[in-house]
C-alpha atoms as a PDB file:
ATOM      1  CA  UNK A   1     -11.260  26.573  30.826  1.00  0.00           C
ATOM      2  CA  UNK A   2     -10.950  23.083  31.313  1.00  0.00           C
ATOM      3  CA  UNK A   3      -9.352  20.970  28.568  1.00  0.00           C
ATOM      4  CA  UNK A   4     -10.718  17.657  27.302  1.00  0.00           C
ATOM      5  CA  UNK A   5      -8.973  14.534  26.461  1.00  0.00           C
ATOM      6  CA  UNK A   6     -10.593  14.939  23.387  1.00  0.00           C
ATOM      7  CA  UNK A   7      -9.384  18.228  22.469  1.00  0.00           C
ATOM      8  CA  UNK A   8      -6.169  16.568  23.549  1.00  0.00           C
ATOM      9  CA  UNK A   9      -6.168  13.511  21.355  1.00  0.00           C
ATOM     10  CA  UNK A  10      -7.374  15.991  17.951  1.00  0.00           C
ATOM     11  CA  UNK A  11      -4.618  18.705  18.281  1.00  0.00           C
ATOM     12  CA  UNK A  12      -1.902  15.822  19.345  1.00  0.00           C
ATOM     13  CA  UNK A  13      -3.252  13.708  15.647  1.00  0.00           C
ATOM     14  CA  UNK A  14      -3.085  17.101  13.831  1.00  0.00           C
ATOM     15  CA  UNK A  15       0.421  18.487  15.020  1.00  0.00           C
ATOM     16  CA  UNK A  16       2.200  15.485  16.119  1.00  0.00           C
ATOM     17  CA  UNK A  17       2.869  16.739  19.145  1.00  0.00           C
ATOM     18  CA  UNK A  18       3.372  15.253  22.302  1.00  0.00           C
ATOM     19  CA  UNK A  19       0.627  14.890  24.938  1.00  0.00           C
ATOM     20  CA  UNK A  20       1.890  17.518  27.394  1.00  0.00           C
ATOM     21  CA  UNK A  21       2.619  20.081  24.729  1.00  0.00           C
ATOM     22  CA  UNK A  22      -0.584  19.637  23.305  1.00  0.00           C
ATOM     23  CA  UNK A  23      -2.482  19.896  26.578  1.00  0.00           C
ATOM     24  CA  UNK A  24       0.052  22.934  27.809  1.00  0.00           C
ATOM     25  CA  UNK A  25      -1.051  24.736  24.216  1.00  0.00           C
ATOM     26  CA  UNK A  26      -4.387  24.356  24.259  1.00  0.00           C
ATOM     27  CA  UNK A  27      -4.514  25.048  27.931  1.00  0.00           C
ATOM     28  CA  UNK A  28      -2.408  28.462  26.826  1.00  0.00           C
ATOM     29  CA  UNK A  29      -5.270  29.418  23.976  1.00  0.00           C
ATOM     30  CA  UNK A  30      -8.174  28.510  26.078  1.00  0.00           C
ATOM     31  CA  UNK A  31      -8.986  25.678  24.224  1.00  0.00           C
ATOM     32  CA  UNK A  32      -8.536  27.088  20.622  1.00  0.00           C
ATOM     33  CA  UNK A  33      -7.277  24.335  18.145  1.00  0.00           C
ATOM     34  CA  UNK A  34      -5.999  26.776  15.450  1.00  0.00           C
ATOM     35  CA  UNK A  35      -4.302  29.483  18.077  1.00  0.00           C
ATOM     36  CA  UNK A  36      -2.883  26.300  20.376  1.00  0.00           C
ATOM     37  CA  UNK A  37      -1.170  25.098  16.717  1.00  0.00           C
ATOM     38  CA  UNK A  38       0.235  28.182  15.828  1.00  0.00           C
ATOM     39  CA  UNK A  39       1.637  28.225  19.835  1.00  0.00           C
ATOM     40  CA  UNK A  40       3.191  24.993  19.200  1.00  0.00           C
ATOM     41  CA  UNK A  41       4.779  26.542  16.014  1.00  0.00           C
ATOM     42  CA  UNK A  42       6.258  29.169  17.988  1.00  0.00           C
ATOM     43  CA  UNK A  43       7.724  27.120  20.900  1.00  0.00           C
ATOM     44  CA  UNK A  44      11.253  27.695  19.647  1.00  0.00           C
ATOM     45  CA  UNK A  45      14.410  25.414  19.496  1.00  0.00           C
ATOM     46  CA  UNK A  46      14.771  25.015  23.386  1.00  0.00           C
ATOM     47  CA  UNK A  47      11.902  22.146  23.369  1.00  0.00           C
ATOM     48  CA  UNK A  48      14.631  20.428  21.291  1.00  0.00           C
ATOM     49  CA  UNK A  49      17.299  20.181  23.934  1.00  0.00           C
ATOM     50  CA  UNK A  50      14.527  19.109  26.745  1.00  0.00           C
ATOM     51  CA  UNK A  51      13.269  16.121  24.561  1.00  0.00           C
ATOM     52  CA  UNK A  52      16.632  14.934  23.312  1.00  0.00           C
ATOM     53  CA  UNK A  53      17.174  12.226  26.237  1.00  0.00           C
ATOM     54  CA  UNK A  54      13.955  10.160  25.502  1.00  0.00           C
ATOM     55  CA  UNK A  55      13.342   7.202  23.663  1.00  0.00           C
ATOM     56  CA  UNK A  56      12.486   7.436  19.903  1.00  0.00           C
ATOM     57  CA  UNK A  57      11.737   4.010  18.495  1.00  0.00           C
ATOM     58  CA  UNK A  58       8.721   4.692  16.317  1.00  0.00           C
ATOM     59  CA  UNK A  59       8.953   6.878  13.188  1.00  0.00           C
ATOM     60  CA  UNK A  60       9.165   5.797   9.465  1.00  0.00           C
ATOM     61  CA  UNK A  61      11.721   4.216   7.238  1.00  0.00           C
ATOM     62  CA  UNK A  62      11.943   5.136   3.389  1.00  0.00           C
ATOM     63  CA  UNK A  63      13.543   3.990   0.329  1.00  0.00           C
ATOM     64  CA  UNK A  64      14.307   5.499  -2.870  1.00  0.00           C
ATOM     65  CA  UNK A  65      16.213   4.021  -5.981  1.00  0.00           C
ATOM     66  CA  UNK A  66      18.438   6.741  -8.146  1.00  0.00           C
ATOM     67  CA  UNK A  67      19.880   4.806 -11.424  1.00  0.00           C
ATOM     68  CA  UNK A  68      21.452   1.477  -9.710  1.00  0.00           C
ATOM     69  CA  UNK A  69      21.637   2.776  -6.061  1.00  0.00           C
ATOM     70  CA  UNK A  70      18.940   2.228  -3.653  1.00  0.00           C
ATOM     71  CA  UNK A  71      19.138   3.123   0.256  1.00  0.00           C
ATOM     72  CA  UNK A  72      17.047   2.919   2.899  1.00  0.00           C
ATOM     73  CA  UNK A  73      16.942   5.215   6.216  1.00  0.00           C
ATOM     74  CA  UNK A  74      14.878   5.252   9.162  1.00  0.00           C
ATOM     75  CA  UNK A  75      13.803   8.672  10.902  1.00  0.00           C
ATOM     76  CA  UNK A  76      12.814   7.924  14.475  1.00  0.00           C
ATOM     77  CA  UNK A  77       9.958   9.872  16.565  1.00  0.00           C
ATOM     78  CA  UNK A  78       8.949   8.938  19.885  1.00  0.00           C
ATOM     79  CA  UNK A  79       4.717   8.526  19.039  1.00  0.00           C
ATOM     80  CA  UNK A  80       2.938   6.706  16.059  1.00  0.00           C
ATOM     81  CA  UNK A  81       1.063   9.936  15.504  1.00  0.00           C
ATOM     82  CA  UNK A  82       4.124  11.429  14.118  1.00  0.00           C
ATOM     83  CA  UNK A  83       4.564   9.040  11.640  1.00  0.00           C
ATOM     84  CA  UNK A  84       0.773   9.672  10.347  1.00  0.00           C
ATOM     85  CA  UNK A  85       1.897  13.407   9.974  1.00  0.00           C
ATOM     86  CA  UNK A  86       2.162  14.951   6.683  1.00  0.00           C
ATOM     87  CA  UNK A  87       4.916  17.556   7.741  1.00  0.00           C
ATOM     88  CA  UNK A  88       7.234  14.629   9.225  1.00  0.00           C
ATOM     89  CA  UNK A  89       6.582  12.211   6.007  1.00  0.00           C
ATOM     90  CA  UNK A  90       7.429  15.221   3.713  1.00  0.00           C
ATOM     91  CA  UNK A  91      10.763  15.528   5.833  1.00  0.00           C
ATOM     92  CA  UNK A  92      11.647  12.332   5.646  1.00  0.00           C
ATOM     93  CA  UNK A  93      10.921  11.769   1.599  1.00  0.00           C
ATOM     94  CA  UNK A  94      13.442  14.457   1.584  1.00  0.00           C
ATOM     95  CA  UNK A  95      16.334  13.478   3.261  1.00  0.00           C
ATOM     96  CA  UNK A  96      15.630  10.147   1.567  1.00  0.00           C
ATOM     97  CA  UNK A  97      16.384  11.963  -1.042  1.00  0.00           C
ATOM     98  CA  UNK A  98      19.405  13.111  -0.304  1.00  0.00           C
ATOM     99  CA  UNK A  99      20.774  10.148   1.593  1.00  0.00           C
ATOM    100  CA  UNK A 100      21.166   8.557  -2.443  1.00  0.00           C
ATOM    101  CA  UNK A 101      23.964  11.238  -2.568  1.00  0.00           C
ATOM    102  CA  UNK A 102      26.008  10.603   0.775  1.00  0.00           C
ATOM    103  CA  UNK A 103      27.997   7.802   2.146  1.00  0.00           C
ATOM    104  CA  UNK A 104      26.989   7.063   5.621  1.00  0.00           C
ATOM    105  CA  UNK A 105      24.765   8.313   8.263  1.00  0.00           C
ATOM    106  CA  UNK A 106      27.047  11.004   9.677  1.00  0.00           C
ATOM    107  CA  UNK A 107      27.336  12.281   6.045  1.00  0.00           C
ATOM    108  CA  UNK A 108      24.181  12.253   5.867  1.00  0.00           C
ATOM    109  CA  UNK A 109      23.374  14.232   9.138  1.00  0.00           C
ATOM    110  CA  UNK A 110      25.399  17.431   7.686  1.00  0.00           C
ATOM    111  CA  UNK A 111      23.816  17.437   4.099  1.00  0.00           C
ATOM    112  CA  UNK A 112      22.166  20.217   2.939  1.00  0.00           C
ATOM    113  CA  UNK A 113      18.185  20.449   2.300  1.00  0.00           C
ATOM    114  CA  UNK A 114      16.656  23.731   1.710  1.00  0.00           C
ATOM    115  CA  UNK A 115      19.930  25.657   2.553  1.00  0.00           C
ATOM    116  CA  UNK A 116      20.106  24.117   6.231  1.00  0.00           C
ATOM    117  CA  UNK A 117      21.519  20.504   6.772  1.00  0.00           C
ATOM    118  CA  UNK A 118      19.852  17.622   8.241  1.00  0.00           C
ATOM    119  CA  UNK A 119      20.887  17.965  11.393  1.00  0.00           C
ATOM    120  CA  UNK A 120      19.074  21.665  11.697  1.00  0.00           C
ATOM    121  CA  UNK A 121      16.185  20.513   9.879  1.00  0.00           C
ATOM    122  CA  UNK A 122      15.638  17.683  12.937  1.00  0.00           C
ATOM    123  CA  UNK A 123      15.909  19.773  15.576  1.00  0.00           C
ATOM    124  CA  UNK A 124      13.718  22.373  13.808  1.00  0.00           C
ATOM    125  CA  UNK A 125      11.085  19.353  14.084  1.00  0.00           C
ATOM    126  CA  UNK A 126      11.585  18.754  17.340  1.00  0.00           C
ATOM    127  CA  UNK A 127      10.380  22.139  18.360  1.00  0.00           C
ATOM    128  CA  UNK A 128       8.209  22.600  16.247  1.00  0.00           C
ATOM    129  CA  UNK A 129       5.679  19.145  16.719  1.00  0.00           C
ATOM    130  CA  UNK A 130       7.314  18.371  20.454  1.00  0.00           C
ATOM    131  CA  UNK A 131       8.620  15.689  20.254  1.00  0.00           C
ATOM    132  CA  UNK A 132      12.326  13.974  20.175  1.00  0.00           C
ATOM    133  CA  UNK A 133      13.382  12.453  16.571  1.00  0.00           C
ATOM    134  CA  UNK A 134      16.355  11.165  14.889  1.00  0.00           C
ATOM    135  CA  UNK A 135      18.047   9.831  11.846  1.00  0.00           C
ATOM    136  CA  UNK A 136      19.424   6.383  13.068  1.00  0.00           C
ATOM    137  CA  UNK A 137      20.767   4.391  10.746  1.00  0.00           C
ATOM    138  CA  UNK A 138      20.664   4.348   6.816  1.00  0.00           C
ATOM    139  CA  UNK A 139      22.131   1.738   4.437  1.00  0.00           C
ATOM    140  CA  UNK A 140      22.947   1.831   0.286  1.00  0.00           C
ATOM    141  CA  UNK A 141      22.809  -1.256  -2.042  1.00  0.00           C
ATOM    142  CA  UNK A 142      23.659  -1.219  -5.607  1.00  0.00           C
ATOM    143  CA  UNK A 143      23.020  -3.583  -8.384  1.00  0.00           C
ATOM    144  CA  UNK A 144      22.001  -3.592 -12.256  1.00  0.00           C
ATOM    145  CA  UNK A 145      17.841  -3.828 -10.952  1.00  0.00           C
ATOM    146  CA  UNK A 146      17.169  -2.636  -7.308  1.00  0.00           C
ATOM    147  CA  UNK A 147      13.221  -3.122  -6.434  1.00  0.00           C
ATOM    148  CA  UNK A 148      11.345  -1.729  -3.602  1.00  0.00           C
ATOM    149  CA  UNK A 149       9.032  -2.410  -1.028  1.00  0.00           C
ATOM    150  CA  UNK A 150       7.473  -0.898   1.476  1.00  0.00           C
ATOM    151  CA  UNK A 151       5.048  -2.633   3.778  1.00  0.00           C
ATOM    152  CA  UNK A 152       1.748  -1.138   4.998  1.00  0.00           C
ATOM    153  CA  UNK A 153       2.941   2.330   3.235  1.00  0.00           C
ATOM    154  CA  UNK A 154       1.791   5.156   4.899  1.00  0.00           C
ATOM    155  CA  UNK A 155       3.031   7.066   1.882  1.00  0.00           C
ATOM    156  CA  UNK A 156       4.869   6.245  -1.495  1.00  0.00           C
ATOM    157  CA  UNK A 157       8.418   4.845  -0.702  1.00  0.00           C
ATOM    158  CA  UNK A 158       7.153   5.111   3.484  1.00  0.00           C
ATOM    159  CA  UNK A 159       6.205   2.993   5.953  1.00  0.00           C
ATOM    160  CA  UNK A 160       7.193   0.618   9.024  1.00  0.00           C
ATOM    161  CA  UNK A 161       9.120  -1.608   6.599  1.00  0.00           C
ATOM    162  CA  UNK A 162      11.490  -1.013   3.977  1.00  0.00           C
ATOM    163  CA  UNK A 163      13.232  -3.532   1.625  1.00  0.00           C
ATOM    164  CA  UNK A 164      15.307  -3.454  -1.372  1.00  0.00           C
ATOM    165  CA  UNK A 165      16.356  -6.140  -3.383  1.00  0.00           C
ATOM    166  CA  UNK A 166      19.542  -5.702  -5.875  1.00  0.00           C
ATOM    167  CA  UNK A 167      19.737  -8.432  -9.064  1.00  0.00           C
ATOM    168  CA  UNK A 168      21.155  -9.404 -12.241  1.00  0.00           C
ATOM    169  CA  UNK A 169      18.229 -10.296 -14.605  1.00  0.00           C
ATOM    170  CA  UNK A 170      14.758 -11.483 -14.316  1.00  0.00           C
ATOM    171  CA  UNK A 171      12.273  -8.397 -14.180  1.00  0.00           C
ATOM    172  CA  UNK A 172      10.798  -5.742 -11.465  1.00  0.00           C
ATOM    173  CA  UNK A 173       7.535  -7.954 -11.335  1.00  0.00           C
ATOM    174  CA  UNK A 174       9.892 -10.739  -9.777  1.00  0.00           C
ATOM    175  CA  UNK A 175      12.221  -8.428  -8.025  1.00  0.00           C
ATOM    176  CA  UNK A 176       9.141  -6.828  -5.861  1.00  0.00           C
ATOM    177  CA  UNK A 177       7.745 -10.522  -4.924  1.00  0.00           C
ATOM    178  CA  UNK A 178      10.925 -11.459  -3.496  1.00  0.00           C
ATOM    179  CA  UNK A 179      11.038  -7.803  -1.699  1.00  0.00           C
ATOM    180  CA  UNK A 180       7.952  -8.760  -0.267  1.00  0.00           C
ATOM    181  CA  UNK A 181       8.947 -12.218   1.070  1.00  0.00           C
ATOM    182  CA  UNK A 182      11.878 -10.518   2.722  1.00  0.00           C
ATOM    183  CA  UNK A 183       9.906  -8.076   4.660  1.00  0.00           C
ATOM    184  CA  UNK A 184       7.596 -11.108   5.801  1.00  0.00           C
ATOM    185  CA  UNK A 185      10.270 -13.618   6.303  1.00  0.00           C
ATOM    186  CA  UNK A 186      13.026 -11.326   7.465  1.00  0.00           C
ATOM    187  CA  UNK A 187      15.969 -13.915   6.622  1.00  0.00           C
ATOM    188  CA  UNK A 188      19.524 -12.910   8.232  1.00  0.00           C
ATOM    189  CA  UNK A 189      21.500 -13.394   5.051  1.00  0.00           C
ATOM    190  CA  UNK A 190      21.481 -13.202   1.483  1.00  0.00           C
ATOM    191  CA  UNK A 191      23.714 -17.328   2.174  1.00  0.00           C
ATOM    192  CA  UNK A 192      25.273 -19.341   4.040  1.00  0.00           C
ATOM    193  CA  UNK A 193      28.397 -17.408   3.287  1.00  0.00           C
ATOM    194  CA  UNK A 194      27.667 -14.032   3.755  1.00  0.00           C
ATOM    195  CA  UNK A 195      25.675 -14.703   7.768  1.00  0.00           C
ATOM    196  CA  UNK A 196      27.929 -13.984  10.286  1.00  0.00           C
ATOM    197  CA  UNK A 197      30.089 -16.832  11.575  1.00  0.00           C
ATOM    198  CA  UNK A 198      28.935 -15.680  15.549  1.00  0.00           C
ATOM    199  CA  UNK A 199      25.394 -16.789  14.627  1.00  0.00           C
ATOM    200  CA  UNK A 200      26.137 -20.135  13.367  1.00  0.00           C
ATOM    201  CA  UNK A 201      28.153 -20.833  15.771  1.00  0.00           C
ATOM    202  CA  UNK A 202      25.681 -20.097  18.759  1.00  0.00           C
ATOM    203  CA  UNK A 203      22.989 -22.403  17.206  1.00  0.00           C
ATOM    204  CA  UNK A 204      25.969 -24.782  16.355  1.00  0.00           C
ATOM    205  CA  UNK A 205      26.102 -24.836  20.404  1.00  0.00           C
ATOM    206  CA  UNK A 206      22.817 -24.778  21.101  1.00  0.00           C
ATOM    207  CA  UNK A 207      22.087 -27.719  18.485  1.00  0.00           C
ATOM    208  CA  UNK A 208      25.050 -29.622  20.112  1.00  0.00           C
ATOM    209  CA  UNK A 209      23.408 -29.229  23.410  1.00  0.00           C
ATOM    210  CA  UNK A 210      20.090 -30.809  22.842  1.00  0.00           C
ATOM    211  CA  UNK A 211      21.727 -33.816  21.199  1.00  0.00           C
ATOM    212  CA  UNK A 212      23.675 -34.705  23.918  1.00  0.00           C
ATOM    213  CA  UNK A 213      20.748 -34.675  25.800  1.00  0.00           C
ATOM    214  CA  UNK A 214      19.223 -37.372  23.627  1.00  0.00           C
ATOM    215  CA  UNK A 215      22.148 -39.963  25.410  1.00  0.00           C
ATOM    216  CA  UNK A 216      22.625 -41.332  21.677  1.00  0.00           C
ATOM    217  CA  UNK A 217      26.263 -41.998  20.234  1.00  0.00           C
ATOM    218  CA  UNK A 218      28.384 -39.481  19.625  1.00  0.00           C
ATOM    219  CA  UNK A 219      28.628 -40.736  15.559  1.00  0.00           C
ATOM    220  CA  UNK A 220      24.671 -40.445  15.606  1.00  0.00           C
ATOM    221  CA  UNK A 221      24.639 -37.148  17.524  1.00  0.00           C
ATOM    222  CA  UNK A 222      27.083 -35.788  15.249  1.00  0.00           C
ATOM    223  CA  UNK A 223      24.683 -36.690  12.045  1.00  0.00           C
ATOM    224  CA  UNK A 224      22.062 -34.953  14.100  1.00  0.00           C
ATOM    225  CA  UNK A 225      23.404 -31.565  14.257  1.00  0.00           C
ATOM    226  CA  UNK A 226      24.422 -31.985  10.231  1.00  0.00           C
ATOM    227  CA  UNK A 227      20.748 -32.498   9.515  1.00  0.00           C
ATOM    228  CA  UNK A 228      19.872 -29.753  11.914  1.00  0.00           C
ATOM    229  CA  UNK A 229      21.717 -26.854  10.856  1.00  0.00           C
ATOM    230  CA  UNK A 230      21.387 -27.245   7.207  1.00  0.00           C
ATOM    231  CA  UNK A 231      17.671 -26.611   8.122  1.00  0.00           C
ATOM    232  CA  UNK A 232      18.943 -23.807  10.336  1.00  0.00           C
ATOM    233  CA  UNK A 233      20.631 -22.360   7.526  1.00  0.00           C
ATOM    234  CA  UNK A 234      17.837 -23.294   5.059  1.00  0.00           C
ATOM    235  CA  UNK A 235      15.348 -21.465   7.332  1.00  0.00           C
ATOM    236  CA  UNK A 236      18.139 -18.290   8.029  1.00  0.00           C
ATOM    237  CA  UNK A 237      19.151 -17.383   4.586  1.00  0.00           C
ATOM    238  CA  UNK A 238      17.109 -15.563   1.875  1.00  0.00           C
ATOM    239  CA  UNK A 239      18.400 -18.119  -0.907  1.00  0.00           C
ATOM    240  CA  UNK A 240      17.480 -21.302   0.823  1.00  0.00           C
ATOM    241  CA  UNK A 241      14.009 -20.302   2.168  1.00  0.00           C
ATOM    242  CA  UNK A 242      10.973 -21.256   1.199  1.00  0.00           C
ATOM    243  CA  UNK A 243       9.540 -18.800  -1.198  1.00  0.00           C
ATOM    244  CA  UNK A 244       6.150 -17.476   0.287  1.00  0.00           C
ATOM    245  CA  UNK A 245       4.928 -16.970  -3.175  1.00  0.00           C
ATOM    246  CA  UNK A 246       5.560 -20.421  -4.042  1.00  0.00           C
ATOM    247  CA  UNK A 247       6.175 -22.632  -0.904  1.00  0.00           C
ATOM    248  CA  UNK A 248       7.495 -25.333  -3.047  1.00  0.00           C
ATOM    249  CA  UNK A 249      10.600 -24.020  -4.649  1.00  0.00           C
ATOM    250  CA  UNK A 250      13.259 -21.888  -2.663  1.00  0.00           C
ATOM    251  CA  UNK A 251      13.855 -18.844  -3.343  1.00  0.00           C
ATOM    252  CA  UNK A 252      16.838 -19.333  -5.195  1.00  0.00           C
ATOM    253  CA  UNK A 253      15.345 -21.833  -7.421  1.00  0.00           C
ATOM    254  CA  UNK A 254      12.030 -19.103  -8.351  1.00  0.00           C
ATOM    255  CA  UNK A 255      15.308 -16.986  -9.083  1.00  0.00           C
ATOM    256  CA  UNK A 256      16.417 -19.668 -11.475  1.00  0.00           C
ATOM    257  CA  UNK A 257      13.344 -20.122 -13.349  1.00  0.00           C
ATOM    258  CA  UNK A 258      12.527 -16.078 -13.324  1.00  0.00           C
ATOM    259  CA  UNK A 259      15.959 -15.927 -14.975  1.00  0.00           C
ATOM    260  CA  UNK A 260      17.173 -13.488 -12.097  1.00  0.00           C
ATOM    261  CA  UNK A 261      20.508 -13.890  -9.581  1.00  0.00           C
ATOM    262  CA  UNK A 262      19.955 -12.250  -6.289  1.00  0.00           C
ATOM    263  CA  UNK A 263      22.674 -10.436  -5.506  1.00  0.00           C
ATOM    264  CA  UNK A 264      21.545  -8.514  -1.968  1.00  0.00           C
ATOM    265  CA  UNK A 265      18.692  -7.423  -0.179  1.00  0.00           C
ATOM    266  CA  UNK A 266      18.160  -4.562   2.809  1.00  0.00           C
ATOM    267  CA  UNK A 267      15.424  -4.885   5.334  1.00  0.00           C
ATOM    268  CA  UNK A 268      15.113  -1.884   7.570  1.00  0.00           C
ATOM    269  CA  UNK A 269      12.409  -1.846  10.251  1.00  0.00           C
ATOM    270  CA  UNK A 270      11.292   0.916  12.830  1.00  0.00           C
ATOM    271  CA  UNK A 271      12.642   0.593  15.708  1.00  0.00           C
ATOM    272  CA  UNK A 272      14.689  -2.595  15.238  1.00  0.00           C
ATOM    273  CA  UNK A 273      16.486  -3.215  18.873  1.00  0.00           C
ATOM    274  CA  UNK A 274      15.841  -0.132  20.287  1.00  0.00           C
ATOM    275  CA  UNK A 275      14.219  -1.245  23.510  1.00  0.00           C
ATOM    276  CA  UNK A 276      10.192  -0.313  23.903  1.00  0.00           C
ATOM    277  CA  UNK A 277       8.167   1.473  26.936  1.00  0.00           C
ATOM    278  CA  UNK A 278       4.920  -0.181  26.486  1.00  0.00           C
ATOM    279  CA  UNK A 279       2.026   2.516  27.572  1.00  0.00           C
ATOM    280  CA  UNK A 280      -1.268   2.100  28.271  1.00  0.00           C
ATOM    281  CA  UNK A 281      -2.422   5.235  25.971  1.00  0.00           C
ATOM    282  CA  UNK A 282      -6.114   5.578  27.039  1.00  0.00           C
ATOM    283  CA  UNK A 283      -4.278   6.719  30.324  1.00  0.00           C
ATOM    284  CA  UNK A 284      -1.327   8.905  29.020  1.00  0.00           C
ATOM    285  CA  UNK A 285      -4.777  10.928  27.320  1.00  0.00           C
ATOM    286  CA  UNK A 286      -6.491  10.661  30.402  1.00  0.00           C
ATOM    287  CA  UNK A 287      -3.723  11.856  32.286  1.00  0.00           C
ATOM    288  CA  UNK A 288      -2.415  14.660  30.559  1.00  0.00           C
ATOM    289  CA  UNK A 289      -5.850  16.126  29.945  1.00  0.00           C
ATOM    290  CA  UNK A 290      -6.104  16.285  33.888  1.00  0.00           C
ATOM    291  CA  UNK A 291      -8.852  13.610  33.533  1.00  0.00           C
END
């Protein structure tokens, strides 16, 4: 029987699957939704070796707080459907979970969840709903109050962003505002002295660039770039921004007065520099349904 982009679209939003596997398994139940997800269950671990070379940039990142500790991973699919799946946010809360106890990423790959580490549970995934995935990256941050955010959570402690924010003082009320002025205002640094010299240093260049241009003396252009990258730097760092809940003080000085010292901050975004195939999805349905 002929199978219909529709059919496509529902059994791709209710596995997670990919669009070929969910055409090839409704196409091998003749068009039954429940029969073609049970044939996707059944696939076995091979689909996991053919999707492993393509790109996985969308996904979820989660946070969870144990005691002082707070970390934040990212678990990479290659659709936005995944992300909306039950199955694959119940995966990820999980090895969320269990990231609290490990040191790195690598470490984090081999621990154990249900009697099988991460790494098995993945590629169980990745037969099982069709598509590639991965745990990228994952990063820990400690203080005497870590806060959470999540932005647009798809789920609790899920979503596209994830921010923590570690202090001394102040309370969680305060803590979560200034979580959620770092996932809008991504700054680079908690200050001046923690960003990374090679930044600076590039828009040290760039500033003394466009003053030469000016054709002013070198005593004025020199006063210039001053003025110039202390706004850099004001703009750059989470302490000298302008706090988006009140535009008039920085963020330091709402710290001040909320009786709270920042001491770090994660943001963790889906697919942060991994690089993008834009795809015209109306299409990729069209196409895979045969249409």
């Amino acid at each position: 029987m002929a199978i219909t982009a529709a059919q496509v679209k529902e059994l791709r939003e209710k596995s997670g699957a990919g669009m070929m596997d969910a055409k090839k398994a409704l196409t091998e139940t003749d068009g039954d939704m429940d029969a073609a997800m049970d044939w996707l269950r059944t696939k076995g671990l091979a689909t996991a070796a053919k999707k492993s070379g393509r790109t996985a940039a969308e996904g979820l990142v989660a946070v969870a707080v144990s005691g002082d500790t707070g970390i934040a991973v990212e678990v990479n699919a290659e659709t936005d459907f995944v992300g909306k799946n039950a199955e694959f946010q119940g995966m990820v809360t999980k090895i969320a979970a269990a990231a609290l106890n490990v040191a790195d990423v690598d470490a984090l790959k081999e621990a154990d969840i249900d009697g099988k580490p991460v790494s098995t549970m993945i590629t169980d995934a990745i037969a099982k709903i069709g598509e590639n995935m991965g745990v990228r990256r994952m990063e820990k941050i400690s203080g005497e109050t870590v806060v959470t955010y999540v932005h647009n959570a798809v789920a609790d402690g899920l979503g596209k962003i994830g921010v923590l924010v570690a202090m001394t003082g102040g309370d969680e009320a305060f803590g979560k505002q200034v979580a959620m002025h770092v996932a809008a205002a991504n700054p680079a640094s908690l200050d001046q002295a923690s960003l990374d010299p090679a930044i600076v240093e590039k828009e040290r260049q760039i500033q003394i660039e466009i003053a030469r241009e000016s054709g002013k003396p070198e005593q004025v252009i020199e006063k210039m770039i001053e003025g110039r990258m202390k706004k850099f730097l004001s703009e750059v760092t989470l302490l000298g921004q302008n706090f988006v809940i009140n535009p008039d003080l920085t963020v330091e000085q709402a710290a001040k007065e909320a009786g709270a010292t920042i001491t770090g901050f994660i943001r963790m975004e889906v697919g942060e520099g991994i690089e993008k195939v834009e795809e015209d999805f109306a299409a990729e349905v069209a196409k895979a349904a045969g249409a």
